[in-house]
Every structure is written in C-alpha cells, then in structure tokens.
Protein backbone atom coordinates (compact mmCIF):
# COMPACT_ATOMS: atom_id res chain seq x y z
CA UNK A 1 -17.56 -12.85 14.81
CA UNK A 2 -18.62 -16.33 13.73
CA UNK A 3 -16.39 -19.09 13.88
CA UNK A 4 -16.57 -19.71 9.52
CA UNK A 5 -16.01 -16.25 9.29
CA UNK A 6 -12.77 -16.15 11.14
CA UNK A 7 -11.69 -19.13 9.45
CA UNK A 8 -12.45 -17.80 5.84
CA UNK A 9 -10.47 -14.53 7.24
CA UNK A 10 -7.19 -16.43 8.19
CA UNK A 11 -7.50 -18.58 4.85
CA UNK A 12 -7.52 -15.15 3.13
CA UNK A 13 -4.80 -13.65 5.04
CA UNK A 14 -2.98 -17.11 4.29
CA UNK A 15 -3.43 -16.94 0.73
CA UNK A 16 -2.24 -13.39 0.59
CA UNK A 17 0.87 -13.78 2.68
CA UNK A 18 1.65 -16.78 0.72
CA UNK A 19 1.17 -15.03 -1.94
CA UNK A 20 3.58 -11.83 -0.77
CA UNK A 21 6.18 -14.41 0.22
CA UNK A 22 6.52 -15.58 -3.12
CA UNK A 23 6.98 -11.92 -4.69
CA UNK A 24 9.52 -11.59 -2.45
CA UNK A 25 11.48 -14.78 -3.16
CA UNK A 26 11.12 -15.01 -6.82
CA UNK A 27 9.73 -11.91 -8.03
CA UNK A 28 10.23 -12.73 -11.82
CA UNK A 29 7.99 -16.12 -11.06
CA UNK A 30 5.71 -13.73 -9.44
CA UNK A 31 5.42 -11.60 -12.83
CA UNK A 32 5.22 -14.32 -14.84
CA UNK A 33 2.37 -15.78 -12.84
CA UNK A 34 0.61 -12.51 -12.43
C-alpha cells in the first residue's frame, strides 16, 4: 500500500470516528446536523 493511500485511509477513519464520537456525546447535535 502506498504511502497517500494509507494516509487518505487514516484521515477517513479519523473523520468517521470523529464523527461516531460526536453521536455518542450529543446525539441530538448529531440529528440536527445529519
């Protein structure tokens, strides 16, 4: 695996669990975002 590809992979991953971890702190500012 190249190296931009890994690093486009754990930006994803970032952005996902960032975005998980904010569903479950504030799930109604996760609705209202979504």
């Amino acid at each position: 695996i190249g190296q931009p590809v890994l690093k486009a992979k754990a930006k994803d991953m970032e952005k996902q669990f960032a975005k998980n971890l904010g569903a479950a702190f504030a799930p109604a500012a996760a609705q209202g975002a979504a």
